[in-house]
Structure formats: structure tokens, C-alpha cells
Protein backbone atom coordinates (compact mmCIF):
# COMPACT_ATOMS: atom_id res chain seq x y z
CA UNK A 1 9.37 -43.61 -24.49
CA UNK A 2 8.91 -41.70 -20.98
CA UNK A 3 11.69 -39.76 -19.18
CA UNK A 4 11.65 -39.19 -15.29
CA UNK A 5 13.62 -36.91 -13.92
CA UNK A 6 15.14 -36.54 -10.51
CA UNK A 7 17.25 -34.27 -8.40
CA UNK A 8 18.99 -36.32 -5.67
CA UNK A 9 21.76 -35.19 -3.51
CA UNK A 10 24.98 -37.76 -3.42
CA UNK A 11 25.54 -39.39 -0.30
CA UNK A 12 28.36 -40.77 1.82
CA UNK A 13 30.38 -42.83 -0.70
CA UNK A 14 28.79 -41.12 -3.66
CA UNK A 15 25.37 -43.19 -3.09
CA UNK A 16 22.39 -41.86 -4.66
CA UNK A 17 19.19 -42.93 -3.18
CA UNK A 18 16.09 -42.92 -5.49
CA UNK A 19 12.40 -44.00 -4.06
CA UNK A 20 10.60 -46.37 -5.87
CA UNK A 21 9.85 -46.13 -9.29
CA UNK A 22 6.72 -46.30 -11.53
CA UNK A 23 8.72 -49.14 -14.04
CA UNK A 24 7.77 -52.39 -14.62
CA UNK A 25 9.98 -55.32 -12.84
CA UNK A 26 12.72 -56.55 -15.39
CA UNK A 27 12.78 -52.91 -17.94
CA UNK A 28 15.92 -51.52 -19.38
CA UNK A 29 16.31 -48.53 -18.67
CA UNK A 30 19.29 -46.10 -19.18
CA UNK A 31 21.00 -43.73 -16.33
CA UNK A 32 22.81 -40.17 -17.05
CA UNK A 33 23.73 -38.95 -14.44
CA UNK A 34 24.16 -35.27 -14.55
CA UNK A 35 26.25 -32.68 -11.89
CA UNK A 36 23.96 -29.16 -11.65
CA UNK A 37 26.76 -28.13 -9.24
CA UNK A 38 25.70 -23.77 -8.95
CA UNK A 39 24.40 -23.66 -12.36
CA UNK A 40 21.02 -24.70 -11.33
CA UNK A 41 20.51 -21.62 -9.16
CA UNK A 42 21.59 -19.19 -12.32
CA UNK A 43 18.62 -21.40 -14.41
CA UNK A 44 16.03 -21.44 -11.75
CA UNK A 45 16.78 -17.23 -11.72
CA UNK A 46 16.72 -16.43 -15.43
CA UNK A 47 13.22 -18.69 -15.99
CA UNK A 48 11.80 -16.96 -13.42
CA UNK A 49 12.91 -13.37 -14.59
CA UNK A 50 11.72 -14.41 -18.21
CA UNK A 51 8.03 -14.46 -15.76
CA UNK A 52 8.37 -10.89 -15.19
CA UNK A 53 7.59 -10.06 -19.05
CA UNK A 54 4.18 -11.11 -18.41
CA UNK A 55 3.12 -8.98 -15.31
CA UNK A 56 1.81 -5.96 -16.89
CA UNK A 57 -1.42 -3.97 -15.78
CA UNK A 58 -2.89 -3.90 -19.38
CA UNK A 59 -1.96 -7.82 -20.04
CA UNK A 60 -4.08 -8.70 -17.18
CA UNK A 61 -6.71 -6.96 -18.46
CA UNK A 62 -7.31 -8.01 -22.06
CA UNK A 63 -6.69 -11.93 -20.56
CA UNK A 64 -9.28 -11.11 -18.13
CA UNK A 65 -11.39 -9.85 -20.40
CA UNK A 66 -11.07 -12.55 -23.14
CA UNK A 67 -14.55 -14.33 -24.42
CA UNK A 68 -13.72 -18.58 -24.35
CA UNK A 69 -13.73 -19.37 -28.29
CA UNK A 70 -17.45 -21.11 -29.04
């Protein structure tokens, strides 16, 4: 099983309009439909705040610094 996911704005007459699709001609598939309304701004915020854990002086160093494993 594969999943695709896409972010479309509704249209006029609630239309979505998706682009064509890398499925084969005649393959169930299923559709949820899901409203992000504002909450995807509040997600996209607290991922990239979870980022700011990893931006330390002395982190960069010892990753710089690390030997590959032979």
C-alpha cells in the first residue's frame, strides 16, 4: 500500500482539482478528505520550533567532527 498526500484549496462549488496521478487506469482507491482550516499554521510552527533543539554551537561540532563508521 502507498499513500499520496495533497493539499488543494476548494474551489467555486466546493471543486477540488488534483493533477494527474501516478495510479494505474481502473485502481480503487479511497478519498478522505480532510479540512486543515488554521490548524496547519500552529503544526507547521511547533515542527519547526522542535528544529531549534538542534542548533547548538557544541552539536555542530562533535557532528562535524564525527569519523563515518568503517
Amino acid at each position: 500500500m502507498r499513500a499520496l498526500r495533497l493539499i488543494r484549496r476548494v474551489q467555486p462549488a466546493g471543486t477540488i482539482h488534483l493533477d494527474a496521478l501516478p495510479l494505474r487506469e481502473g485502481e480503487t482507491v479511497e478519498v478522505i478528505v480532510l479540512s486543515l482550516g488554521d490548524h496547519m499554521e500552529d503544526l507547521t510552527r511547533a515542527s519547526e520550533s522542535a528544529l531549534d533543539f538542534w542548533q547548538t554551537e557544541i552539536d555542530d561540532q562533535v557532528w562535524n567532527n564525527a569519523l563515518p563508521s568503517a
